[in-house]
Protein backbone atom coordinates (compact mmCIF):
# COMPACT_ATOMS: atom_id res chain seq x y z
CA UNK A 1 18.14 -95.99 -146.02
CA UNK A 2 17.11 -92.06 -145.55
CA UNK A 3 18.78 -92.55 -141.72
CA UNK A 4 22.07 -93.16 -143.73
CA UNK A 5 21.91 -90.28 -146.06
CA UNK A 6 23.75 -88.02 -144.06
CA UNK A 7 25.39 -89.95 -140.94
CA UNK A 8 28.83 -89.52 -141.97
CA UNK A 9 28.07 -85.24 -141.99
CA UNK A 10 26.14 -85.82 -138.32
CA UNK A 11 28.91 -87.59 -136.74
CA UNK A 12 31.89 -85.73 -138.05
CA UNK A 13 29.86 -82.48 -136.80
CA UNK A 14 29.26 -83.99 -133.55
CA UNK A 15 33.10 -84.83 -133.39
CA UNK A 16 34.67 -81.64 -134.34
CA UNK A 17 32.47 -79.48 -132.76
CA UNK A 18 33.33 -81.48 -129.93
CA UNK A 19 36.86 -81.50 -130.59
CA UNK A 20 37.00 -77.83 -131.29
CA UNK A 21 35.27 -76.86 -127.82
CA UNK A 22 37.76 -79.01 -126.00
CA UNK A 23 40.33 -77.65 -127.38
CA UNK A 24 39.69 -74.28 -126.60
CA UNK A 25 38.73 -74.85 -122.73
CA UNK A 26 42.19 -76.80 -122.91
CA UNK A 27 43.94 -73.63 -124.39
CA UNK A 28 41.85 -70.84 -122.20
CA UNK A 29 43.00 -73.32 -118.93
CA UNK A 30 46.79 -73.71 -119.56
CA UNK A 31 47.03 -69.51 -119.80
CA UNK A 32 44.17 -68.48 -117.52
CA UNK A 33 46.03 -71.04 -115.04
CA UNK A 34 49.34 -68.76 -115.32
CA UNK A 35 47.67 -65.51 -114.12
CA UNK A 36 48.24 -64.72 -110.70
CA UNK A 37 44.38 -64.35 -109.41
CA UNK A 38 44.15 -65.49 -106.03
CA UNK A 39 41.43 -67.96 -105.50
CA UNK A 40 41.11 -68.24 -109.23
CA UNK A 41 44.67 -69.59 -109.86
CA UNK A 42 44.40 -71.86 -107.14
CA UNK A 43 40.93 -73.40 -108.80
CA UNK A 44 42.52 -73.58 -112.38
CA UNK A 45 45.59 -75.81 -111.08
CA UNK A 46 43.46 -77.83 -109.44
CA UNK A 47 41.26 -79.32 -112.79
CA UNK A 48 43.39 -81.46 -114.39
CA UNK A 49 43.15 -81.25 -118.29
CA UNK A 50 46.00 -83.50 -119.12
CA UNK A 51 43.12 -85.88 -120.64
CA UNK A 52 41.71 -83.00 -123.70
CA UNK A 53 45.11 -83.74 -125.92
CA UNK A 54 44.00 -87.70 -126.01
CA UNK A 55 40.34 -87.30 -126.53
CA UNK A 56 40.98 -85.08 -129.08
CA UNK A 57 43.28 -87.77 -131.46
CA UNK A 58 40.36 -90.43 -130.44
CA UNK A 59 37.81 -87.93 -132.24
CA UNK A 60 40.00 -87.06 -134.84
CA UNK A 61 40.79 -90.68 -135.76
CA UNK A 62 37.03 -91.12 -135.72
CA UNK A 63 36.97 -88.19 -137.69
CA UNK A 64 39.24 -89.28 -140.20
CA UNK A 65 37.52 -92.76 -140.64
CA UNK A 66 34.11 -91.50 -141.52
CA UNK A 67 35.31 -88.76 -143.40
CA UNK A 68 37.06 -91.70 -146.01
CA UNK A 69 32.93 -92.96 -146.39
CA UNK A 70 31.70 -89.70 -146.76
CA UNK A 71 34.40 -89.00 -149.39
CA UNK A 72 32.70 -92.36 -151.58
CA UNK A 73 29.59 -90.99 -151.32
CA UNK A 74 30.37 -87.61 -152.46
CA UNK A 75 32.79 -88.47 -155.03
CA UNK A 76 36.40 -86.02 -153.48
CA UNK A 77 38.74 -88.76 -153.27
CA UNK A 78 41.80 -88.01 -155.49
CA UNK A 79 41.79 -90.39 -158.76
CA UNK A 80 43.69 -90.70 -161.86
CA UNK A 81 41.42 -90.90 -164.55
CA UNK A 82 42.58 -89.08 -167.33
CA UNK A 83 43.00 -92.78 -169.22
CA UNK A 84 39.55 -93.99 -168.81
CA UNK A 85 38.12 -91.06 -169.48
CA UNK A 86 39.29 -91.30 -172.96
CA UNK A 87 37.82 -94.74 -173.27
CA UNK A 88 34.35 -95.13 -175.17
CA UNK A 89 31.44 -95.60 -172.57
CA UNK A 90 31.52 -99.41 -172.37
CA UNK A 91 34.63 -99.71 -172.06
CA UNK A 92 35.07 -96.71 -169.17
CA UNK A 93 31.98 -98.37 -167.56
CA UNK A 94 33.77 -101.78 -167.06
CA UNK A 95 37.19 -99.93 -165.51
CA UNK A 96 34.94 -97.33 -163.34
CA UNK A 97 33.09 -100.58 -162.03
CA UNK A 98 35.90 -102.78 -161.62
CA UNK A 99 37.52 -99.76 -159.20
CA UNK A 100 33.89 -99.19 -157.45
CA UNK A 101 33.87 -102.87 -156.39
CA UNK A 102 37.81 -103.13 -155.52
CA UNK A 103 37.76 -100.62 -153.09
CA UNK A 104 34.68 -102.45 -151.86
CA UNK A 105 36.25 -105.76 -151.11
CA UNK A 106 39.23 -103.95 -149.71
CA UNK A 107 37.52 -101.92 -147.19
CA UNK A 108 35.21 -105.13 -146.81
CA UNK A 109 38.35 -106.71 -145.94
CA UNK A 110 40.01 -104.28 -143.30
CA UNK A 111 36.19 -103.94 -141.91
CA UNK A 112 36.38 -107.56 -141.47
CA UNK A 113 39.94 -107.82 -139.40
CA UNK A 114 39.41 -104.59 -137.44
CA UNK A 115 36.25 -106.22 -136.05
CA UNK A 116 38.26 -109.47 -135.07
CA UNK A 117 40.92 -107.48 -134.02
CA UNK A 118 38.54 -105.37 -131.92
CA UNK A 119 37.02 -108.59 -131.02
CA UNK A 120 40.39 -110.02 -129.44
CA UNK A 121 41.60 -106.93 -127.85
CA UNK A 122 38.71 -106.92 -125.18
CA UNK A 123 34.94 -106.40 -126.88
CA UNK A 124 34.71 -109.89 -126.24
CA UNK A 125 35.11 -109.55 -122.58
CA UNK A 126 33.33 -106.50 -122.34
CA UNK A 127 30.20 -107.92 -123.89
CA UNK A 128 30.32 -110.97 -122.21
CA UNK A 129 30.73 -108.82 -118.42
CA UNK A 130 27.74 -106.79 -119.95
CA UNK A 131 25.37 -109.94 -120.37
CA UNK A 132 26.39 -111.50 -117.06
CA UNK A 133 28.20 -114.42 -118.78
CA UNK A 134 30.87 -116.11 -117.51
CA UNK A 135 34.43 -114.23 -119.14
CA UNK A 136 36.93 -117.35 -117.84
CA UNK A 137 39.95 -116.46 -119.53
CA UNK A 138 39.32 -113.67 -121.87
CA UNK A 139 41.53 -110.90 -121.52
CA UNK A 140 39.83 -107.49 -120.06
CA UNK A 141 42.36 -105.65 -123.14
CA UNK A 142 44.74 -102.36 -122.25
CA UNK A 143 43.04 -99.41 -121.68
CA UNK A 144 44.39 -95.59 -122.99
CA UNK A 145 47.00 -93.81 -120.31
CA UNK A 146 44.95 -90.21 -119.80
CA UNK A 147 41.49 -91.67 -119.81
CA UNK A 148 41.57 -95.16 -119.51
CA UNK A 149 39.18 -96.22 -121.98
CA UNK A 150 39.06 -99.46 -123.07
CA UNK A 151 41.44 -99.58 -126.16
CA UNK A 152 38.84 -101.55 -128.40
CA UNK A 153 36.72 -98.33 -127.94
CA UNK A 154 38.91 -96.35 -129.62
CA UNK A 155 40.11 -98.91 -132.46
CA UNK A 156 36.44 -99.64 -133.19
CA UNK A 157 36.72 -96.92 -135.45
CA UNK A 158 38.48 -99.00 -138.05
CA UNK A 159 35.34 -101.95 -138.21
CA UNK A 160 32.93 -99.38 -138.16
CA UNK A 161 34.25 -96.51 -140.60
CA UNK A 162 35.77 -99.63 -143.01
CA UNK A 163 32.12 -100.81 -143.19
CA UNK A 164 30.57 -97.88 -143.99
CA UNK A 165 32.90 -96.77 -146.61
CA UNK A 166 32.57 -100.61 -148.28
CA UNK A 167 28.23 -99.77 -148.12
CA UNK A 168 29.34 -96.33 -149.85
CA UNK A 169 31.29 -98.26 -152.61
CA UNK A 170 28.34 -100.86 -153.07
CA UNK A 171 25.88 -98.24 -153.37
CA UNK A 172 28.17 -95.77 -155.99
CA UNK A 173 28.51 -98.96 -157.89
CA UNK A 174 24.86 -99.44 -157.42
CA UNK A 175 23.68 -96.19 -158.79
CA UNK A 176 26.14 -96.09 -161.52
CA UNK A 177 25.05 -99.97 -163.25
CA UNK A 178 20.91 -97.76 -163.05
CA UNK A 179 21.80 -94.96 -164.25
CA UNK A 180 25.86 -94.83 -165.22
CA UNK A 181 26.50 -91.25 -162.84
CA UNK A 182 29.08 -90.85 -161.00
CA UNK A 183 28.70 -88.69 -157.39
CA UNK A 184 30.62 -85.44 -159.07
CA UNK A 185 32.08 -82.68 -155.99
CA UNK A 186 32.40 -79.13 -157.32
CA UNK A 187 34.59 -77.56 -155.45
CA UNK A 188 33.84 -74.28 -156.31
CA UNK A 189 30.08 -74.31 -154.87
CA UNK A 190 29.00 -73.45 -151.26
CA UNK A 191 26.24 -74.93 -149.78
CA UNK A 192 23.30 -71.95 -149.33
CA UNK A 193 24.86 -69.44 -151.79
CA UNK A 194 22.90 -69.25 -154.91
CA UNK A 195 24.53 -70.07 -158.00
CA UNK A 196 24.66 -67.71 -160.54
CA UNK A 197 26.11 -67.71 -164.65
CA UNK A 198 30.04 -68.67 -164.79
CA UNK A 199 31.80 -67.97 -167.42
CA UNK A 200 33.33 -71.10 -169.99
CA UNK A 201 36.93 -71.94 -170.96
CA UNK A 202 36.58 -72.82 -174.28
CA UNK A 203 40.32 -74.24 -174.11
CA UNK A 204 39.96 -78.01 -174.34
CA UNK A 205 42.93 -78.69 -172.72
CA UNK A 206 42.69 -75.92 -170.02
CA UNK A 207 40.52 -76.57 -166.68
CA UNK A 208 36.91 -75.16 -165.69
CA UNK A 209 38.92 -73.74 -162.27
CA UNK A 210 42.60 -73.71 -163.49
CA UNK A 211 42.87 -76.47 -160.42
CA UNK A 212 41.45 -79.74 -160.65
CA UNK A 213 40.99 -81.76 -164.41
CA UNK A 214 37.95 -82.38 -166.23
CA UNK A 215 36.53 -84.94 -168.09
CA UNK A 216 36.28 -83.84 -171.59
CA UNK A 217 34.45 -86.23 -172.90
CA UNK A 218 31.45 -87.11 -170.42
CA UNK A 219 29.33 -85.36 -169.32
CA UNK A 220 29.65 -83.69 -165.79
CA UNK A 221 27.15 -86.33 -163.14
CA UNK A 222 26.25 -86.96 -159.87
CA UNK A 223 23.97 -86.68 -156.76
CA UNK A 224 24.59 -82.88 -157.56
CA UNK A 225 23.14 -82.66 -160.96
CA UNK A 226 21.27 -80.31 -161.87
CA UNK A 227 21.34 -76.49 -161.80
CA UNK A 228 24.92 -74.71 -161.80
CA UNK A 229 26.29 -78.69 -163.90
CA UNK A 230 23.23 -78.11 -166.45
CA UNK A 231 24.00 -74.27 -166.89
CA UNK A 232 27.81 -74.98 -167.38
CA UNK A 233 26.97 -78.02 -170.01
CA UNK A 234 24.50 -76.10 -171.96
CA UNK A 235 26.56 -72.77 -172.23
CA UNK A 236 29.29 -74.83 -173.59
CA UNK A 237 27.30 -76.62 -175.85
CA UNK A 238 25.91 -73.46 -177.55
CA UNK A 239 29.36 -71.94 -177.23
CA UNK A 240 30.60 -75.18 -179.44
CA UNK A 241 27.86 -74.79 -181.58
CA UNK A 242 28.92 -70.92 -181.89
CA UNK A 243 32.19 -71.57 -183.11
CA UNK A 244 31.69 -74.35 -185.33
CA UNK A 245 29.29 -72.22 -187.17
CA UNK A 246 32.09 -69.37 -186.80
CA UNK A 247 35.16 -71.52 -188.28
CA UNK A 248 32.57 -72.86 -191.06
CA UNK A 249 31.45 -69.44 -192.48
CA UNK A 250 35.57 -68.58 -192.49
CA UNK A 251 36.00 -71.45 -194.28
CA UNK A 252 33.13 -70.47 -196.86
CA UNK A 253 34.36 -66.49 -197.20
CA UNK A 254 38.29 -67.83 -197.55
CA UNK A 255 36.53 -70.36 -200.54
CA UNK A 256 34.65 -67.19 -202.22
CA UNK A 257 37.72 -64.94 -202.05
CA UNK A 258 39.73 -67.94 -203.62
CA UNK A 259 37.06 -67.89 -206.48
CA UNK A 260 36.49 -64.41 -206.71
CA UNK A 261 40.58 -64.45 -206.99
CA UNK A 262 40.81 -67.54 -209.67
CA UNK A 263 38.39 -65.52 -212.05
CA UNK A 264 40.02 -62.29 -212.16
């Protein structure tokens, strides 16, 4: 399972690393190509780059794909759940559960006909050429105008990132019927900067970053608990505890003052 733990981050790396280099040597090319350098002009118009722009939407597609799994596993996709959130636990259990497992038979299910699709459009032949077999009457499947790849390359993407986001579900829903957390993305921290004390707003109805909502009522969880979360929970805590003991010893002098009036 450790080999999983961070695919989606090594492949989307790979890609637009990748897809940023190309890019560049595509960019450098179509203006170094303009200058009039003897020799060197002549050399430039000769490579033919007319295949970077296509490579580059098959890596970004790819990109895109694996991106939607990594977004399961570290809890960024948008969702609306101001509602449950006001629920009592068992009750927001059974709705965060019920949405864990839909998305995983829905992604189960486009993982499913993107593999039969792929199947049809020519994996079939192509693993049947690679094994020697006999292909008869399977169609060899289009191939992509710049680089003529095999098509079913470049739509494998759909099987493949489909059934890696439906593992992510299963294993979110997993970890949340153990232990009930949630994966939980703060957007405000950067990997390799140290966190230090942030300040609370004590507003209940106002937001920790004045962008993105927060669940009042549980408790912040998720494959990055721990120290920033914990820091922000327990100042807020002891701020609560501050001003309840604040508004109660108001209440008590505005109670003496009222006797101290009634007796005069």
């Amino acid at each position: 399972m450790k080999i999983l733990d961070h695919l989606e981050e090594w492949l989307i790396t790979f890609l637009i690393g990748g897809a940023t280099l190309i890019i560049f040597a595509a960019v450098v090319h179509r203006y170094a190509a303009g200058l009039a350098i003897p020799g060197l002009q002549d050399w430039l118009l000769s490579l033919n780059f007319g295949w970077t722009q296509e490579l580059c939407i098959i890596m970004f597609v790819w990109m895109a794909k694996f991106g939607a799994a990594y977004g399961v596993r570290t809890g960024i996709h948008v969702g609306v759940d101001v509602l449950i959130n006001r629920l009592n636990d068992r009750n927001r259990a059974k709705f965060v559960m019920f949405g864990l497992l839909a998305g995983a038979l829905f992604t189960g299910i486009v993982a499913t006909l993107g593999g039969y699709f792929v199947w049809e459009n020519g994996a079939h032949y192509a693993v049947f050429n690679w094994l020697g077999k006999d292909v008869g009457d399977l169609p060899e499947g289009p191939t992509t105008p710049d680089l003529e790849w095999p098509t079913w390359i470049v739509y494998s993407a759909i099987p493949f990132g489909s059934s890696l986001m439906c593992f992510r579900f299963l294993q979110v829903a997993y970890n949340f019927m153990r232990t009930g957390e949630l994966p939980h993305h703060d957007h405000s921290h950067v990997d390799g900067i140290e966190e230090g004390a942030v300040p609370v707003d004590l507003d209940p109805y106002g937001m920790d970053d004045n962008l993105h909502a927060k669940d009042l009522k549980h408790e912040i969880i998720g494959e990055r608990r721990g120290g920033g979360d914990r820091r922000i929970l327990a100042e807020r805590r002891r701020q609560q505890r501050e001003n309840e003991k604040d508004r109660r010893a108001g209440v008590d002098r505005r109670a003496a003052a009222g006797n101290e009036e009634g007796k005069q």
